[in-house]
N, C-alpha and C. Protein backbone atom coordinates (compact mmCIF):
# COMPACT_ATOMS: atom_id res chain seq x y z
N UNK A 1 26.88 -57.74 -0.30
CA UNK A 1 25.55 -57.40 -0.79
C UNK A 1 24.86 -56.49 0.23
N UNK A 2 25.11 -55.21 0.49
CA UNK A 2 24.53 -54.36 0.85
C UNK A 2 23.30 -54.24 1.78
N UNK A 3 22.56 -54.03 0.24
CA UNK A 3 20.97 -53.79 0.38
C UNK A 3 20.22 -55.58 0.16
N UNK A 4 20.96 -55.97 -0.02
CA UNK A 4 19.85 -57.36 -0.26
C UNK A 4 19.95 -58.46 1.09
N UNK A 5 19.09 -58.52 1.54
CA UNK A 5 18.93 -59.14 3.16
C UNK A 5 19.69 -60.10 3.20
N UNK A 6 20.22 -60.60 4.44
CA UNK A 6 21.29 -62.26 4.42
C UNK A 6 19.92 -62.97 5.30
N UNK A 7 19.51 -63.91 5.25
CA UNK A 7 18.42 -64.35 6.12
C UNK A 7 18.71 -65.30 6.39
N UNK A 8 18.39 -66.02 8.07
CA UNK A 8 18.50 -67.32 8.72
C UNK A 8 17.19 -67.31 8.80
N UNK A 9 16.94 -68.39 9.38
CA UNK A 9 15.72 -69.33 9.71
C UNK A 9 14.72 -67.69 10.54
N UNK A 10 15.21 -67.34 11.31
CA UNK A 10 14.27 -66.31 12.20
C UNK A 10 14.07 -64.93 11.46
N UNK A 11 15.27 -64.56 10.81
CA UNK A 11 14.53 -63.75 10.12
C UNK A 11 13.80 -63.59 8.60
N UNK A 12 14.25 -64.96 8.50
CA UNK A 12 13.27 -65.04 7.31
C UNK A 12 11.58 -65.49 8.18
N UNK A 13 11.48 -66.06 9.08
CA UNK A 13 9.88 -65.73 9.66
C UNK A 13 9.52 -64.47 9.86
N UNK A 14 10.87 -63.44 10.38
CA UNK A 14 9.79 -62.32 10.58
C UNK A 14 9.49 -61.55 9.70
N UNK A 15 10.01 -61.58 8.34
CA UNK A 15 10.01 -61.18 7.26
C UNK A 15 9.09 -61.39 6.63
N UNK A 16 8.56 -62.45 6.97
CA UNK A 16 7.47 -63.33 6.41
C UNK A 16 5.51 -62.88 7.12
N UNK A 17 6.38 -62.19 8.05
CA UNK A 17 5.52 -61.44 8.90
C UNK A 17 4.47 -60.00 8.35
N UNK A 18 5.77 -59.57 7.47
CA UNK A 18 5.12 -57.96 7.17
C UNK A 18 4.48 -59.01 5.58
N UNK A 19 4.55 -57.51 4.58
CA UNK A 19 2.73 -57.40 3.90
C UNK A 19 3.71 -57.04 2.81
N UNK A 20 4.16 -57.54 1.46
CA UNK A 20 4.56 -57.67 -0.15
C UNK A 20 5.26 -58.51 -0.66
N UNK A 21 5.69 -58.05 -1.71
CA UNK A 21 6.63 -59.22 -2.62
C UNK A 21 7.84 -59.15 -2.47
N UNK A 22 8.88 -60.56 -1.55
CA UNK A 22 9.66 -60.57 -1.26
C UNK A 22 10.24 -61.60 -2.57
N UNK A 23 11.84 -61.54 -2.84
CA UNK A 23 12.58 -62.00 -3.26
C UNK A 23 13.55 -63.12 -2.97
N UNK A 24 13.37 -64.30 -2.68
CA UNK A 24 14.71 -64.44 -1.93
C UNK A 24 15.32 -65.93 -3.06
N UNK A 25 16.84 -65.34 -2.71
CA UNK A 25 17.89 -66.17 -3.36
C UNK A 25 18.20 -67.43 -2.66
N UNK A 26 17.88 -68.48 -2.88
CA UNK A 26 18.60 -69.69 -2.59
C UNK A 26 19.96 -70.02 -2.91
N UNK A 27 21.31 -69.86 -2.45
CA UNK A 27 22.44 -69.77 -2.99
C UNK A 27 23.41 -70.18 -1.95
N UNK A 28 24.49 -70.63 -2.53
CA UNK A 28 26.01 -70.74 -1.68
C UNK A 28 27.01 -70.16 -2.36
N UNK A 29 27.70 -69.54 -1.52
CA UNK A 29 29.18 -68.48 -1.60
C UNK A 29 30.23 -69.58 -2.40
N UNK A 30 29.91 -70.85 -2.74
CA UNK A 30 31.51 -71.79 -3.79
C UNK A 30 30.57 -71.83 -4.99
N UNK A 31 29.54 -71.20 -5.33
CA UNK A 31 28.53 -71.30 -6.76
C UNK A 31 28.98 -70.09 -7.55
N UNK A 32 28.73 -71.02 -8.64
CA UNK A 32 30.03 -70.07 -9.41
C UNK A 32 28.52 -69.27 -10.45
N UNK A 33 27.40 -69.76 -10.60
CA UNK A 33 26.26 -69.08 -11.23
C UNK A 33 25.35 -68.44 -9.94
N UNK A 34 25.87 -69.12 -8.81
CA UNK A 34 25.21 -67.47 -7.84
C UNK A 34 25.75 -66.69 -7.69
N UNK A 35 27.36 -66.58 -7.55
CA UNK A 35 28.37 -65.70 -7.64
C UNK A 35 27.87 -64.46 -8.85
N UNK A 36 27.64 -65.17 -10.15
CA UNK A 36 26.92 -64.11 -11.02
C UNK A 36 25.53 -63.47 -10.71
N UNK A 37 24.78 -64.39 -10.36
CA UNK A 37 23.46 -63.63 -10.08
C UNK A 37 23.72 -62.26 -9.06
N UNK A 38 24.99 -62.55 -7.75
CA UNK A 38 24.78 -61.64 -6.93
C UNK A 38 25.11 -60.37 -7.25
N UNK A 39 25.78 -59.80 -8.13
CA UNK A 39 25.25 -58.41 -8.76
C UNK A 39 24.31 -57.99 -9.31
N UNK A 40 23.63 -58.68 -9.77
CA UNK A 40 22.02 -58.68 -10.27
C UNK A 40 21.63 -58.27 -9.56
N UNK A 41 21.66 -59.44 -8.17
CA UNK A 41 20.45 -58.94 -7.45
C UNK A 41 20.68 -57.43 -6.58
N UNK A 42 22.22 -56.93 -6.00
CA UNK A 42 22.12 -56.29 -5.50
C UNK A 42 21.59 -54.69 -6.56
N UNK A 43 22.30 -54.76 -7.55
CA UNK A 43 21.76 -53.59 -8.67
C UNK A 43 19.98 -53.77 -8.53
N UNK A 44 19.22 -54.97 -8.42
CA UNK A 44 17.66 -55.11 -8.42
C UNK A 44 17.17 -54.34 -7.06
N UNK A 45 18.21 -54.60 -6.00
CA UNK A 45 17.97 -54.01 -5.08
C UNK A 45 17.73 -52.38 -4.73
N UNK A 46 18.78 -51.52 -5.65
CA UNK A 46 19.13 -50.20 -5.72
C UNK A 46 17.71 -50.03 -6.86
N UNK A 47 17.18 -50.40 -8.15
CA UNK A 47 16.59 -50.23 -9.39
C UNK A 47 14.75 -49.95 -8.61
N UNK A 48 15.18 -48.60 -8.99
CA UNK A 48 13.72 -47.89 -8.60
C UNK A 48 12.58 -48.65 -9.32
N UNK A 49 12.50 -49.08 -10.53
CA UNK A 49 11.11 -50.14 -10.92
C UNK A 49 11.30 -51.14 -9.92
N UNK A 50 12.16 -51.98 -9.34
CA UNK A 50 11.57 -52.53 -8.62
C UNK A 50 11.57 -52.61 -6.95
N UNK A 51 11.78 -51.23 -6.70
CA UNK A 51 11.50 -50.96 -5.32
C UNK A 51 10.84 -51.82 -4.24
N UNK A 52 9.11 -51.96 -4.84
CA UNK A 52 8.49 -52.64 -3.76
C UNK A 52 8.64 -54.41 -3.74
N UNK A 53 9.47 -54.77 -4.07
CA UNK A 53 10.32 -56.05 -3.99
C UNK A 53 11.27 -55.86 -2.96
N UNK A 54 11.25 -56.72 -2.13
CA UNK A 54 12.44 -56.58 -0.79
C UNK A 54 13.27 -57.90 -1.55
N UNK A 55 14.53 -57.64 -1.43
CA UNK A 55 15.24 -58.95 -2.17
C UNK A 55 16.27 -59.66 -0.93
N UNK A 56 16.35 -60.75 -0.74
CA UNK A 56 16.49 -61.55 0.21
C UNK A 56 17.21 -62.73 -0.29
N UNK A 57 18.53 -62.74 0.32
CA UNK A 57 19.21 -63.93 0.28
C UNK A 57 19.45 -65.16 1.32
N UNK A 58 19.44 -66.62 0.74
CA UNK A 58 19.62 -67.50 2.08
C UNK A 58 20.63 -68.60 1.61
N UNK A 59 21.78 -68.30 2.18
CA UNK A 59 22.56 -69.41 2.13
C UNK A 59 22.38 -70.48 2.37
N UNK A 60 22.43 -71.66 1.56
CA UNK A 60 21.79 -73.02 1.65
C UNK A 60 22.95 -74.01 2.49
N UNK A 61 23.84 -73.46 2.45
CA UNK A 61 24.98 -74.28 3.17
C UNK A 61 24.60 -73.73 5.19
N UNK A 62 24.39 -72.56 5.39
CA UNK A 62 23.71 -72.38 6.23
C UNK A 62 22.79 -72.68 7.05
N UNK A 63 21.53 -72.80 5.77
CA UNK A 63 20.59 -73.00 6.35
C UNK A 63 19.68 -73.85 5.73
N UNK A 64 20.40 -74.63 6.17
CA UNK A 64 19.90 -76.15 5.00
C UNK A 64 18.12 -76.89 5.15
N UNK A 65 17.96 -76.69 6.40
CA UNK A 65 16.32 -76.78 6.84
C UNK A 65 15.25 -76.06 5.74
N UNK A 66 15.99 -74.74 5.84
CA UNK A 66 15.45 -73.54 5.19
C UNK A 66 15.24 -73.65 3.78
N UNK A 67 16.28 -73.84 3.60
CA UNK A 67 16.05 -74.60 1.90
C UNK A 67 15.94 -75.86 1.59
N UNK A 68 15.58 -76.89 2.66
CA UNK A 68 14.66 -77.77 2.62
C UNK A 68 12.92 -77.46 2.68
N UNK A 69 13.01 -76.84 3.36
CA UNK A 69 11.07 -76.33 3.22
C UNK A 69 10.91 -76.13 2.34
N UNK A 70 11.62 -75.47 1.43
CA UNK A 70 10.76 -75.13 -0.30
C UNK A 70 11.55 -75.61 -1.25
N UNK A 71 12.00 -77.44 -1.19
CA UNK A 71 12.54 -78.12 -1.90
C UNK A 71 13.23 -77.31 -2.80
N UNK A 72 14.18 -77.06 -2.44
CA UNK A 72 15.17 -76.27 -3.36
C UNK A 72 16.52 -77.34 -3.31
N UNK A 73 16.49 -77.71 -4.58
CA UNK A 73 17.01 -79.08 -5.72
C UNK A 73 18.56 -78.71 -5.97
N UNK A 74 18.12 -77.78 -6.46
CA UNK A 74 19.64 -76.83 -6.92
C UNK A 74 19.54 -75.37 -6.41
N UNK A 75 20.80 -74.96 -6.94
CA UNK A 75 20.87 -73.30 -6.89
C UNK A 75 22.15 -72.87 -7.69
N UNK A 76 21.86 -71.47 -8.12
CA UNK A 76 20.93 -70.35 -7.23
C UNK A 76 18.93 -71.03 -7.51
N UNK A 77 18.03 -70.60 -6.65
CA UNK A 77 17.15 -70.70 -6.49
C UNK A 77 16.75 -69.44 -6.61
N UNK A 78 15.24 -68.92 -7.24
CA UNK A 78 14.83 -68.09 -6.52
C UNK A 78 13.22 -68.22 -6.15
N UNK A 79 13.08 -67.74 -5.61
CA UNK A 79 11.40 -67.73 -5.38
C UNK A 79 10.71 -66.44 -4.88
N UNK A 80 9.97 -65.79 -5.29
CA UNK A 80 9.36 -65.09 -5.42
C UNK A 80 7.75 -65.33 -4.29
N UNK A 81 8.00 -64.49 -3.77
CA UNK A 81 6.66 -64.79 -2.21
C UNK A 81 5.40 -63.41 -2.58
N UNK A 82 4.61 -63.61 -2.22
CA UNK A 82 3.58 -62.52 -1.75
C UNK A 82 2.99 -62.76 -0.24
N UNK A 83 3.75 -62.07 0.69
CA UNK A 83 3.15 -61.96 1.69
C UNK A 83 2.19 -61.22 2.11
N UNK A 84 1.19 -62.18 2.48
CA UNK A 84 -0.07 -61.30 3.67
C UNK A 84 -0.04 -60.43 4.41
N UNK A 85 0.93 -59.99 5.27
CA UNK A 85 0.88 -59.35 7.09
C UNK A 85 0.42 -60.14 7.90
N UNK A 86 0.25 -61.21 7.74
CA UNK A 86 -0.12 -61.88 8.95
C UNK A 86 0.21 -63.08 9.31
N UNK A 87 1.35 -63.38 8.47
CA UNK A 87 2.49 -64.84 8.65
C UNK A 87 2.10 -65.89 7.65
N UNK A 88 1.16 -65.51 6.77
CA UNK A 88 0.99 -66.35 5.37
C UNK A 88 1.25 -65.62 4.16
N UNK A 89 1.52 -66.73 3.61
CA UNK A 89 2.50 -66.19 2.07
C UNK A 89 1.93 -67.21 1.12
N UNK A 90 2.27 -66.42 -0.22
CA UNK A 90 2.08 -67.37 -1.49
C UNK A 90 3.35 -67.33 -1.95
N UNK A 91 3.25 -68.52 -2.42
CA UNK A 91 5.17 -68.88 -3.61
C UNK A 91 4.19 -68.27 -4.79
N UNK A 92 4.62 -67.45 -5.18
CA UNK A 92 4.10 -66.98 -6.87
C UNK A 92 4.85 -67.51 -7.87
N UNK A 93 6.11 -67.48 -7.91
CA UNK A 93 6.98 -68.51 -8.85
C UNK A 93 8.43 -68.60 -8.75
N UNK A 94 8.64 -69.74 -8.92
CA UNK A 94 10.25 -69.77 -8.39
C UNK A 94 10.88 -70.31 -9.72
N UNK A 95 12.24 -70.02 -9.67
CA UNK A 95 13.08 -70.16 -11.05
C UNK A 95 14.41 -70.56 -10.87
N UNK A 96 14.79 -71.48 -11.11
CA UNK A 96 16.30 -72.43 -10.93
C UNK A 96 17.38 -72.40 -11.66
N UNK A 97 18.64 -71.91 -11.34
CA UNK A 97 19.75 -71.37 -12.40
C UNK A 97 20.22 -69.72 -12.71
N UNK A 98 20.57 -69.35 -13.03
CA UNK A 98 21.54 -68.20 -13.57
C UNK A 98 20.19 -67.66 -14.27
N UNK A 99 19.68 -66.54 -14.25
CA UNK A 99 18.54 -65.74 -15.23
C UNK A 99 18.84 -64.67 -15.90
N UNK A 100 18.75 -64.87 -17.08
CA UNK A 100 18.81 -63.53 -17.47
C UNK A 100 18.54 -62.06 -16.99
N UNK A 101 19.23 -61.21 -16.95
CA UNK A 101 18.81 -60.14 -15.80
C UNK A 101 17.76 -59.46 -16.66
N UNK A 102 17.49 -59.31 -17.87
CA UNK A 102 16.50 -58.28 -17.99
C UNK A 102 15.13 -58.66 -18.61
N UNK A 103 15.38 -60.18 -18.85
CA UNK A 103 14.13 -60.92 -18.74
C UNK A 103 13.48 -61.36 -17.55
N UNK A 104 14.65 -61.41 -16.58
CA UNK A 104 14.32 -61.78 -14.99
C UNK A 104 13.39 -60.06 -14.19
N UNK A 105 14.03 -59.20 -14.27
CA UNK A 105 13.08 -57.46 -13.84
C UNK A 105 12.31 -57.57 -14.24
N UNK A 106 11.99 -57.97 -15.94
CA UNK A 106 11.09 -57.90 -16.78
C UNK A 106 9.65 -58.67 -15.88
N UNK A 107 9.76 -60.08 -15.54
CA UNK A 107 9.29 -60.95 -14.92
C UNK A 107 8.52 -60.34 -13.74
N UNK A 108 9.63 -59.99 -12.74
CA UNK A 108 9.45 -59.49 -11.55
C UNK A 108 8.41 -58.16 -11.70
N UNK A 109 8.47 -57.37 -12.77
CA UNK A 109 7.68 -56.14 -12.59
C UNK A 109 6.31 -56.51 -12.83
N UNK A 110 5.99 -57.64 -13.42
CA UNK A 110 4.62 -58.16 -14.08
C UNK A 110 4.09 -58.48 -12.64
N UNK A 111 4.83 -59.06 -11.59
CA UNK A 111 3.98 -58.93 -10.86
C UNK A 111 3.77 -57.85 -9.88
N UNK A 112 4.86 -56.68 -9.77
CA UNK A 112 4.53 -55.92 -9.08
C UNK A 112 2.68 -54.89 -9.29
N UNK A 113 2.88 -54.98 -10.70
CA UNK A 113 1.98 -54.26 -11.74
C UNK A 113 0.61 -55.35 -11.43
N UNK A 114 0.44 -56.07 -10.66
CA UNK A 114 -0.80 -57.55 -10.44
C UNK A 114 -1.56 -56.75 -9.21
């Protein structure tokens, strides 16, 4: 996955640091419905509508703390952030399972367009 961030614990803080709407995948590499999502997301990554979305992945087998902070049950996970610039964020909405990809952009652009 290219363009779509791999994030541990530190750089998902500093990420958390700068100022828009980040993306990030809750997922493990033996998931056979994140395995699908991850062309999604990297094509979401390249897809000029949704540019100002940074898309961000975190392995839960990894970083299990990490996806303990935002009770993530199952996966793939995703959750959808609006960061401040100044180390606070909002969860705007998070979504559990395999998504349709073009109801899922669809989703995502509603809030870029907010």
């Amino acid at each position: 996955m290219a363009n779509v961030l791999e994030l541990n614990k530190s750089k998902f803080d500093e990420l958390m640091k700068e100022e828009g709407l980040l993306l990030v995948d809750f997922a493990a590499v033996w998931c056979p419905p994140c395995k699908m999502m991850a062309p999604v997301l990297e094509n979401y990554s390249k897809d000029e509508d949704l540019k100002d979305i940074t898309i961000a992945s975190v392995d839960v087998d990894q970083e299990n703390a990490l996806a303990g902070q935002f009770q993530v049950a199952s996966i793939p996970t995703f959750i959808l952030f609006k960061r401040k610039g100044d180390g606070t964020f909002e969860e705007l909405q998070k979504w559990m399972g395999a998504q349709d990809p073009l109801t899922f952009k669809s989703t995502l652009q509603g809030y870029i367009n907010d």
